[in-house]
PDB file of N, CA and C in Angstrom:
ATOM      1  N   UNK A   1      22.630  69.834  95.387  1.00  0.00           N
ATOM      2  CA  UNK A   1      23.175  68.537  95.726  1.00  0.00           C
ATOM      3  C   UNK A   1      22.072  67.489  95.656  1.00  0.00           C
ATOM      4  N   UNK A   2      22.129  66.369  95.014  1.00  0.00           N
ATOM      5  CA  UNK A   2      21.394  65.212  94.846  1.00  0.00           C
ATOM      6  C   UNK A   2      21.305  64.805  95.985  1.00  0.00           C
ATOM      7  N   UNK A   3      20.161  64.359  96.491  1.00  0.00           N
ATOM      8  CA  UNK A   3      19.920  63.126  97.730  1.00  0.00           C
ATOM      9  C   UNK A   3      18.595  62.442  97.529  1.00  0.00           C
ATOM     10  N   UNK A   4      19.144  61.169  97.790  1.00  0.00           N
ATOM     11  CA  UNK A   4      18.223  59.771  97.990  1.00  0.00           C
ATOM     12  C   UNK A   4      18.283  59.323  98.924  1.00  0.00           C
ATOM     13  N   UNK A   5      17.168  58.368  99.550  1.00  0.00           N
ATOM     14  CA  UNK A   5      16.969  57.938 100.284  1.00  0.00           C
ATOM     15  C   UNK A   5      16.403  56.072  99.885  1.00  0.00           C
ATOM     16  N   UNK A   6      16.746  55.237 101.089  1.00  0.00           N
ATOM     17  CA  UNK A   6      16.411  53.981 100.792  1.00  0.00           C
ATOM     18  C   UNK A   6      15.549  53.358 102.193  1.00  0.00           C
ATOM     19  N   UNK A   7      14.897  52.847 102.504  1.00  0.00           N
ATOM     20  CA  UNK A   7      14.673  51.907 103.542  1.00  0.00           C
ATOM     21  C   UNK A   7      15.343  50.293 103.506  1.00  0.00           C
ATOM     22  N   UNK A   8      15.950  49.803 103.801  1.00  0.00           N
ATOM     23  CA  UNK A   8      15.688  48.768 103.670  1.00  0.00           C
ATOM     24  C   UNK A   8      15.630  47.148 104.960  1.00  0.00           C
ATOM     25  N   UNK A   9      15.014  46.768 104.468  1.00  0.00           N
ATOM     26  CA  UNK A   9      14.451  45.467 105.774  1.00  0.00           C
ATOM     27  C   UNK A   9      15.579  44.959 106.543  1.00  0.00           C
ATOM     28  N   UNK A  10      15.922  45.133 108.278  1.00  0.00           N
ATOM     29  CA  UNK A  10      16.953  44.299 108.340  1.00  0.00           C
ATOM     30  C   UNK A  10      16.581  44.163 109.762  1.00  0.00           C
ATOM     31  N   UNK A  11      17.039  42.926 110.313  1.00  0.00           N
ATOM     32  CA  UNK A  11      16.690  42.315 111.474  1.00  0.00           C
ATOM     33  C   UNK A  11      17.478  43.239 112.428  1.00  0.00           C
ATOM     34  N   UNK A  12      19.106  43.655 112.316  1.00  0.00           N
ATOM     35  CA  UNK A  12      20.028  43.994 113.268  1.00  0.00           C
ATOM     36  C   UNK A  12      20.755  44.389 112.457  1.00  0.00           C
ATOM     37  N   UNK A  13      19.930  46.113 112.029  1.00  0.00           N
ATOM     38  CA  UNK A  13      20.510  47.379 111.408  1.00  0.00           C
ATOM     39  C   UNK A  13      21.610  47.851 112.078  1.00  0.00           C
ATOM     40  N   UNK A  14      21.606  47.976 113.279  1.00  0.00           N
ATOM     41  CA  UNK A  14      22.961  48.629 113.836  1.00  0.00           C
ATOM     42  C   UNK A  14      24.500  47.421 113.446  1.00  0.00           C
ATOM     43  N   UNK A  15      23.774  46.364 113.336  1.00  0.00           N
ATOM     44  CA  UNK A  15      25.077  45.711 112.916  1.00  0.00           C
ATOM     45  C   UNK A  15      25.539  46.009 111.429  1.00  0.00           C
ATOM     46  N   UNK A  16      24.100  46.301 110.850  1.00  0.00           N
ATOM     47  CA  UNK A  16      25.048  46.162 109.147  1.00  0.00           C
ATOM     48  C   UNK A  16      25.519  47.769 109.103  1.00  0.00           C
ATOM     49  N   UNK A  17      25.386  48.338 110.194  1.00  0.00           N
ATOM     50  CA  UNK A  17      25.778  49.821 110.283  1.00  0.00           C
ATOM     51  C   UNK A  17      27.646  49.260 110.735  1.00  0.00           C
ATOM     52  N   UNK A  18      27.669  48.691 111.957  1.00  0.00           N
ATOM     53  CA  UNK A  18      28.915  48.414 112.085  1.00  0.00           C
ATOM     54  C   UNK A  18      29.772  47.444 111.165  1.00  0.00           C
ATOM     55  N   UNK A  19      29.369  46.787 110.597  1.00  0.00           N
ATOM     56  CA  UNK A  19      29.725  45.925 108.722  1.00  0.00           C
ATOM     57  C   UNK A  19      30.341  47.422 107.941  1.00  0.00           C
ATOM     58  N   UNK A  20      29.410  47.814 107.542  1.00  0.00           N
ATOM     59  CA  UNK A  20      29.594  48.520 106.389  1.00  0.00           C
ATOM     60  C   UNK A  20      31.023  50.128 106.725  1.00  0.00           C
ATOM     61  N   UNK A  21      30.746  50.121 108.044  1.00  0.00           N
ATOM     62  CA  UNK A  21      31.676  50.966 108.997  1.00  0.00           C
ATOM     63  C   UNK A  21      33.112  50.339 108.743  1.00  0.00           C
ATOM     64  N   UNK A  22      33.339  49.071 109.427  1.00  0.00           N
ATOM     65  CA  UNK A  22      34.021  48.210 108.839  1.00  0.00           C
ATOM     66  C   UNK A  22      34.995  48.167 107.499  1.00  0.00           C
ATOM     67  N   UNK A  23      34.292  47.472 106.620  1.00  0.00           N
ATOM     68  CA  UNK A  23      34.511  47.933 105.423  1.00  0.00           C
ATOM     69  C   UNK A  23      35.360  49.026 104.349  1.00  0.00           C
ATOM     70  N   UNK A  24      34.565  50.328 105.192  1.00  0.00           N
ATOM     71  CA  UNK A  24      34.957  51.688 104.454  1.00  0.00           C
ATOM     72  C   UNK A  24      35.816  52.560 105.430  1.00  0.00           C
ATOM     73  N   UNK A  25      36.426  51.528 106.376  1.00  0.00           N
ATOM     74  CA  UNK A  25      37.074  52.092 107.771  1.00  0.00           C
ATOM     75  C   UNK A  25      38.784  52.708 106.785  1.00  0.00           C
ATOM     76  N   UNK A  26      39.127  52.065 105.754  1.00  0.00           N
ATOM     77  CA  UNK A  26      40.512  52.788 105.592  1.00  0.00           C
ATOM     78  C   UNK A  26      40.453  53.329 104.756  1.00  0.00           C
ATOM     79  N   UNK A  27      39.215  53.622 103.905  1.00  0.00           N
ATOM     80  CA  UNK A  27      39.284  54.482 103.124  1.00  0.00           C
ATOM     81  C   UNK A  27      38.617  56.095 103.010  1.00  0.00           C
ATOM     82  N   UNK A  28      37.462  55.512 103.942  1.00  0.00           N
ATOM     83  CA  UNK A  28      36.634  56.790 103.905  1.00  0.00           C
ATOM     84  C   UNK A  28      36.158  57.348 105.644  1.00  0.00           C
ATOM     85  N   UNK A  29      36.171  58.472 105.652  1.00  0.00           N
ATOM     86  CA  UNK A  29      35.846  59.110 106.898  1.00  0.00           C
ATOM     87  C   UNK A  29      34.871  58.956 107.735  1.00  0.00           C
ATOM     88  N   UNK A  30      34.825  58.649 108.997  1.00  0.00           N
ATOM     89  CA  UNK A  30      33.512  58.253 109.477  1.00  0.00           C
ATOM     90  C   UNK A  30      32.836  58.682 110.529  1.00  0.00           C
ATOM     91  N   UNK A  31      32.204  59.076 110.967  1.00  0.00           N
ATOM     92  CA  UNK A  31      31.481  60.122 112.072  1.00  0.00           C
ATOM     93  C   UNK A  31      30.376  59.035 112.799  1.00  0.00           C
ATOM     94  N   UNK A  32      30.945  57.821 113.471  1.00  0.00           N
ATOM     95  CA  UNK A  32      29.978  57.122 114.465  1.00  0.00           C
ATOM     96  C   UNK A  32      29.152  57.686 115.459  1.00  0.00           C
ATOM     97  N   UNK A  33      29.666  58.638 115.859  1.00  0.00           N
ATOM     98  CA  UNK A  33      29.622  59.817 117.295  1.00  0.00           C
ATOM     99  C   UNK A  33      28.174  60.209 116.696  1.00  0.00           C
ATOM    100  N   UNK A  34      27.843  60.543 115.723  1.00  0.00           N
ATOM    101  CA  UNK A  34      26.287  61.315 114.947  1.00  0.00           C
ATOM    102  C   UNK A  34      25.406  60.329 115.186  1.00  0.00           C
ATOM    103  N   UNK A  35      24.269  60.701 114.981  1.00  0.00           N
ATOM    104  CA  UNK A  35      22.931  59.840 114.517  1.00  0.00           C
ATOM    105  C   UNK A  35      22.152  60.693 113.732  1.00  0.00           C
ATOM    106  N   UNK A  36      22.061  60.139 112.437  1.00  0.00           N
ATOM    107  CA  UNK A  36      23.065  59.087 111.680  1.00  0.00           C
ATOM    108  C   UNK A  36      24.203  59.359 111.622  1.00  0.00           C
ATOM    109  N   UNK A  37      24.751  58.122 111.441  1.00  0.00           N
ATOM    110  CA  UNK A  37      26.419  57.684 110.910  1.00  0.00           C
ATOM    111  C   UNK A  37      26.503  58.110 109.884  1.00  0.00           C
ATOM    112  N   UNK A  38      27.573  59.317 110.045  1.00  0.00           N
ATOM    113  CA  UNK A  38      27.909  59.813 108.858  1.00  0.00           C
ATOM    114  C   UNK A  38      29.413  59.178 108.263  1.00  0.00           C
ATOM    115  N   UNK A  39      29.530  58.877 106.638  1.00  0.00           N
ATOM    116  CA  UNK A  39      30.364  58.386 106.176  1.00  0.00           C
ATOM    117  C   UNK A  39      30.785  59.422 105.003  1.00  0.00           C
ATOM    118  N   UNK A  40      31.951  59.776 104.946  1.00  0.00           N
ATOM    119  CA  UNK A  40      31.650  60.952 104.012  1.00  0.00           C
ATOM    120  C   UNK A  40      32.719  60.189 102.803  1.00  0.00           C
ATOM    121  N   UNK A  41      32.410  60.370 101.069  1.00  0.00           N
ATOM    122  CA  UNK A  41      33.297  60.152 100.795  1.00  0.00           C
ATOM    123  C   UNK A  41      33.953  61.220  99.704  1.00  0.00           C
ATOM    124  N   UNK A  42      34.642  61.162  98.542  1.00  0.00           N
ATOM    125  CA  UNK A  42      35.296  62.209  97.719  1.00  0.00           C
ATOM    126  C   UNK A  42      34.408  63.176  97.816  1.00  0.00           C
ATOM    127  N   UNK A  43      33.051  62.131  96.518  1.00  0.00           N
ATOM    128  CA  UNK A  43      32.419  63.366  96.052  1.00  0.00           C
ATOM    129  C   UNK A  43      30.473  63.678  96.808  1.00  0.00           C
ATOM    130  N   UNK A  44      31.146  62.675  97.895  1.00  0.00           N
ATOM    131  CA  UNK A  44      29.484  63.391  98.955  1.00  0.00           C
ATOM    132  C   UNK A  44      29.528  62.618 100.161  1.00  0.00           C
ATOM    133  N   UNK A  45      28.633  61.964 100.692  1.00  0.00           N
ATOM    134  CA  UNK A  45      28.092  61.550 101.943  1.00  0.00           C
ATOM    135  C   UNK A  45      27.084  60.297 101.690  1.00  0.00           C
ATOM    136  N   UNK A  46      27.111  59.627 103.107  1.00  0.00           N
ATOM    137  CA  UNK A  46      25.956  58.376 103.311  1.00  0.00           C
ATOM    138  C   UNK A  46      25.972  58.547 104.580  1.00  0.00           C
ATOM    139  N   UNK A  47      24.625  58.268 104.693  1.00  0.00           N
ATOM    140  CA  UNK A  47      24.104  58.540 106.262  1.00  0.00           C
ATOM    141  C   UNK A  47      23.324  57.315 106.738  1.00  0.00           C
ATOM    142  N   UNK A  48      23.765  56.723 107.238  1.00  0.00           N
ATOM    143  CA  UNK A  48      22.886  55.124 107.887  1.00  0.00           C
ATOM    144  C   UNK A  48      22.514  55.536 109.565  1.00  0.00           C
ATOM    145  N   UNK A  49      21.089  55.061 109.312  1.00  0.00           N
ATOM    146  CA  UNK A  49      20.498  54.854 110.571  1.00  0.00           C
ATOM    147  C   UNK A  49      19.570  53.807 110.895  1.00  0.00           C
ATOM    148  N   UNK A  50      20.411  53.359 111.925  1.00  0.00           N
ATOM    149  CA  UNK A  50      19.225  51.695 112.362  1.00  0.00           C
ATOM    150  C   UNK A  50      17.585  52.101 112.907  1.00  0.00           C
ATOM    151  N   UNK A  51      17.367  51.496 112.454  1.00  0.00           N
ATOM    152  CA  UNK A  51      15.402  52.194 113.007  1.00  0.00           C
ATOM    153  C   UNK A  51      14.956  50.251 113.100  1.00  0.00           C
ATOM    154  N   UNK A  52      13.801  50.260 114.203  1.00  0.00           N
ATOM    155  CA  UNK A  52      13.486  49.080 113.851  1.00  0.00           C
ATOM    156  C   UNK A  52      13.210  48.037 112.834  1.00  0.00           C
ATOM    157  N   UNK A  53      13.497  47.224 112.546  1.00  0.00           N
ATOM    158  CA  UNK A  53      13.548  46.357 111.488  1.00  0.00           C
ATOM    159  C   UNK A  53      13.687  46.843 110.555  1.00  0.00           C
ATOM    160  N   UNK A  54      14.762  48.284 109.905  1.00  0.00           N
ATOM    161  CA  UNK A  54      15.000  48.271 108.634  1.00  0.00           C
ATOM    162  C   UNK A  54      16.498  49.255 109.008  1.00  0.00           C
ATOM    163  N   UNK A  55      17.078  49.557 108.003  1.00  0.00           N
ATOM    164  CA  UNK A  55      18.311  50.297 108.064  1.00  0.00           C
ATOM    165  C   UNK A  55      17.880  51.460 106.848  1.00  0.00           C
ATOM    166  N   UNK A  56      18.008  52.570 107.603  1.00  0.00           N
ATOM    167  CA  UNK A  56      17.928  53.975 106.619  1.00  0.00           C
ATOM    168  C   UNK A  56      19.243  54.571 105.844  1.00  0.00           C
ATOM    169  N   UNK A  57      19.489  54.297 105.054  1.00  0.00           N
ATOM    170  CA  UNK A  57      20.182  54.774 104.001  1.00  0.00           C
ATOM    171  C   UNK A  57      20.030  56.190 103.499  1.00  0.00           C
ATOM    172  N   UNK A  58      20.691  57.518 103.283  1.00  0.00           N
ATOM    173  CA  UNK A  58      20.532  58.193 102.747  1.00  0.00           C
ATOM    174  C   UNK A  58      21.890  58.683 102.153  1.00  0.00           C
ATOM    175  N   UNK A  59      22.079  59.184 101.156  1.00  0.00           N
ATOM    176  CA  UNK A  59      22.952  59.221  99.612  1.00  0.00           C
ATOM    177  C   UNK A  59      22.633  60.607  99.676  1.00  0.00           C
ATOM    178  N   UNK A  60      24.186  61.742  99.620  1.00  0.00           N
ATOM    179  CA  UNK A  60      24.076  63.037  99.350  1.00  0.00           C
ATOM    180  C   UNK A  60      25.195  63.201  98.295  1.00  0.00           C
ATOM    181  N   UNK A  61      25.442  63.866  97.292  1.00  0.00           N
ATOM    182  CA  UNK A  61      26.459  64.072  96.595  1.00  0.00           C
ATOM    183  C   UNK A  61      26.491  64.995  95.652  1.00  0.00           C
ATOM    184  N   UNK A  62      27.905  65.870  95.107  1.00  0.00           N
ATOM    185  CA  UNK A  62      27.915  67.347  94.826  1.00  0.00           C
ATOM    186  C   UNK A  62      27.165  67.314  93.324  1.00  0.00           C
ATOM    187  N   UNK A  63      26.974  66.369  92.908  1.00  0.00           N
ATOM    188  CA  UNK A  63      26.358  66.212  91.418  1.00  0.00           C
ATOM    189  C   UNK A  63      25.688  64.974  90.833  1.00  0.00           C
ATOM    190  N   UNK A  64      24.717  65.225  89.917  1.00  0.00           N
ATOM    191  CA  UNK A  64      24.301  63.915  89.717  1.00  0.00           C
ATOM    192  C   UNK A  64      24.935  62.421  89.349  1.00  0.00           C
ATOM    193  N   UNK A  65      26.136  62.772  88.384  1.00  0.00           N
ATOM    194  CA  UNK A  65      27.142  61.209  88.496  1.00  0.00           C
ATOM    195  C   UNK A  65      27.877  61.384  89.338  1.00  0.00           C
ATOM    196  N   UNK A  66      28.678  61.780  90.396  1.00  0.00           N
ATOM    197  CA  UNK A  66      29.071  61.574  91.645  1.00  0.00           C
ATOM    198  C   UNK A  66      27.662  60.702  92.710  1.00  0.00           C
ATOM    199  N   UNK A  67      26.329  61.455  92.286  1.00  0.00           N
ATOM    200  CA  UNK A  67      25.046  60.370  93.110  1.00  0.00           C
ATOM    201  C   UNK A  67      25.282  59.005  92.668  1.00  0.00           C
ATOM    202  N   UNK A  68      25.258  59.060  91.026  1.00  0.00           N
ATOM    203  CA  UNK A  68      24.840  57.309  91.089  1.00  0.00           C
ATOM    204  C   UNK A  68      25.844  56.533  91.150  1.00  0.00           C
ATOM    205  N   UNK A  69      27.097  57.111  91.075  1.00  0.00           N
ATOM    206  CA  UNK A  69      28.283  56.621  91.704  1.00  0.00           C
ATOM    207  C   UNK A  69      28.309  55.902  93.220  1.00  0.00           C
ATOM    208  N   UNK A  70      27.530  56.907  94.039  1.00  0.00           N
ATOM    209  CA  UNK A  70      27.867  56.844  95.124  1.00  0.00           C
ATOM    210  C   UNK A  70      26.491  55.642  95.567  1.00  0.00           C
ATOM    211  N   UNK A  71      25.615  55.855  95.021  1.00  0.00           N
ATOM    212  CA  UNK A  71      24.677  54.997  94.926  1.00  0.00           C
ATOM    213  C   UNK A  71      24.849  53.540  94.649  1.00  0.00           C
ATOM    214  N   UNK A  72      26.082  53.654  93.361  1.00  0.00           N
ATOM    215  CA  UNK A  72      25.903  52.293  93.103  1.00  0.00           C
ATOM    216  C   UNK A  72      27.151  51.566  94.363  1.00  0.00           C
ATOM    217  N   UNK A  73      27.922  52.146  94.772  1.00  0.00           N
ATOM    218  CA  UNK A  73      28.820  51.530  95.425  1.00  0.00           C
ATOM    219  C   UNK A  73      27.916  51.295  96.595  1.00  0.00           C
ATOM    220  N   UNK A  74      26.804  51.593  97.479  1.00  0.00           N
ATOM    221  CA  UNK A  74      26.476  51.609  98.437  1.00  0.00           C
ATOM    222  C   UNK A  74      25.402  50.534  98.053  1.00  0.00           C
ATOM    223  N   UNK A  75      24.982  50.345  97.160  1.00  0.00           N
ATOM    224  CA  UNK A  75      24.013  49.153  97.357  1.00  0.00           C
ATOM    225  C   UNK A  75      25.356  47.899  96.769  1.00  0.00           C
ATOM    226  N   UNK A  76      26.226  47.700  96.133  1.00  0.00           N
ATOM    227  CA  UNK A  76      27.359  46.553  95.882  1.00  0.00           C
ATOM    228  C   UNK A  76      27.947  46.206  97.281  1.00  0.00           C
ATOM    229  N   UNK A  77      28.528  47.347  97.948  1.00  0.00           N
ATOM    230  CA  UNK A  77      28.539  46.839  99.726  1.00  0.00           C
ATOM    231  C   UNK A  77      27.682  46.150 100.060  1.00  0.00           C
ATOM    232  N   UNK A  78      26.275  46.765  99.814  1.00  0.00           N
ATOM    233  CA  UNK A  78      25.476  45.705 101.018  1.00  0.00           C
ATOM    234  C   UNK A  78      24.830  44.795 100.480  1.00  0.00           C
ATOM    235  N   UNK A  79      24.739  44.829  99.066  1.00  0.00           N
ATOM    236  CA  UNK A  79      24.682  43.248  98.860  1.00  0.00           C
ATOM    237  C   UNK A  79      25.229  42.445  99.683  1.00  0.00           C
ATOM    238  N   UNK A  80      27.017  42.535  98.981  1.00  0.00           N
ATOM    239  CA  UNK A  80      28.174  42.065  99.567  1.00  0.00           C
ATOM    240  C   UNK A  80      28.028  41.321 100.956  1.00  0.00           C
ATOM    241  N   UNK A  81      27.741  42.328 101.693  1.00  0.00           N
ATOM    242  CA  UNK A  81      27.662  42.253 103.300  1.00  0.00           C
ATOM    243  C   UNK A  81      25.948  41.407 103.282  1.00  0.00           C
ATOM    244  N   UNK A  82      25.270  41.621 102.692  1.00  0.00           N
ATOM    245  CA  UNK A  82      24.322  39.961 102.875  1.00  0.00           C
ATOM    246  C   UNK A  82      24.301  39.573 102.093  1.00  0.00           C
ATOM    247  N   UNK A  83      25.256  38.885 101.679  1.00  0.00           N
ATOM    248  CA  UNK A  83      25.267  37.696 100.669  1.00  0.00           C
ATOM    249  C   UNK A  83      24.270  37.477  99.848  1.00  0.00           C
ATOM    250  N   UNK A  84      23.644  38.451  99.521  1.00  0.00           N
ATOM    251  CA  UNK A  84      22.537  38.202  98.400  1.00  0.00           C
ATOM    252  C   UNK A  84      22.265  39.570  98.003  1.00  0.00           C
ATOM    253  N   UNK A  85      21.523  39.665  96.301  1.00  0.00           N
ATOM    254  CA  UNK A  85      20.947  40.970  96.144  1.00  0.00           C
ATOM    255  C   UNK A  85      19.964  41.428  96.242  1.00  0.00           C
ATOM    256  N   UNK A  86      20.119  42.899  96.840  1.00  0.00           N
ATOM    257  CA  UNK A  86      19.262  43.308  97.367  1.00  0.00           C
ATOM    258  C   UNK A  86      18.592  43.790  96.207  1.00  0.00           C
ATOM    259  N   UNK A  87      17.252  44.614  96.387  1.00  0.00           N
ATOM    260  CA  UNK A  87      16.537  45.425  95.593  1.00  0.00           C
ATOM    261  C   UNK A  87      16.115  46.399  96.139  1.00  0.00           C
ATOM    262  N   UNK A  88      17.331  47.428  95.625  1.00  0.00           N
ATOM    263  CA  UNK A  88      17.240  48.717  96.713  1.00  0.00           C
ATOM    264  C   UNK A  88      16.346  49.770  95.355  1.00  0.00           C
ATOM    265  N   UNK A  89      15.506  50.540  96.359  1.00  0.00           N
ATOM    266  CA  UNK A  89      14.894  51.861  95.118  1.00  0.00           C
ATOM    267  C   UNK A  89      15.325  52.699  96.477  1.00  0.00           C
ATOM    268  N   UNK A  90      15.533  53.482  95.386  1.00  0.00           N
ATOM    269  CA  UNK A  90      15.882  55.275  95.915  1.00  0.00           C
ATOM    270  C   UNK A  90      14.965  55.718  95.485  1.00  0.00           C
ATOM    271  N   UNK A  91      14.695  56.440  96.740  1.00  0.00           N
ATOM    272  CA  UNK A  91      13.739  58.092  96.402  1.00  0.00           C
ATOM    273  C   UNK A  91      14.349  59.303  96.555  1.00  0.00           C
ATOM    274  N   UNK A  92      13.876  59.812  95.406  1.00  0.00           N
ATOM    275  CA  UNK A  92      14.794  61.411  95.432  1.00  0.00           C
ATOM    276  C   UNK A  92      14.358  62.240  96.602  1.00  0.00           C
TER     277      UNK A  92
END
């Protein structure tokens, strides 16, 4: 199974945790109760965790185009959700 990981900078991570929760609330499954927030979807998982001043992102999925699938939808959300683009790198 593919997994990446992202950091990225955010003043009030637990909020873009509850945004993005939000969001993927009628479509995809969500495990708030964990740390991390697990979000699971078809073909894998995202795991967000607020840490000081940044939000941890991590991307699991059963194959490599199910990853950048899942990859690309998860950085188009959070653009989305801050109104600007981001410049997310993944590490394998």
């Amino acid at each position: 199974m593919p997994i990446s990981r992202a950091e990225l900078p955010a003043e009030d991570a637990a909020a873009l945790i509850d945004q993005l929760c939000e969001r993927w609330s009628d479509a995809k499954a969500i495990d708030r109760a964990s740390d991390p927030v697990r979000i699971d979807f078809a073909s894998g998982s995202c795991y967000l965790q607020a840490q000081p001043d940044k939000l941890l992102v991590v991307v699991e999925a059963v194959d490599d185009e199910a990853h950048n699938q899942l990859e690309g939808e998860v950085d188009n959300t959070l653009d989305a959700l801050k109104g600007v683009e981001l410049d997310i790198v993944w590490e394998a």
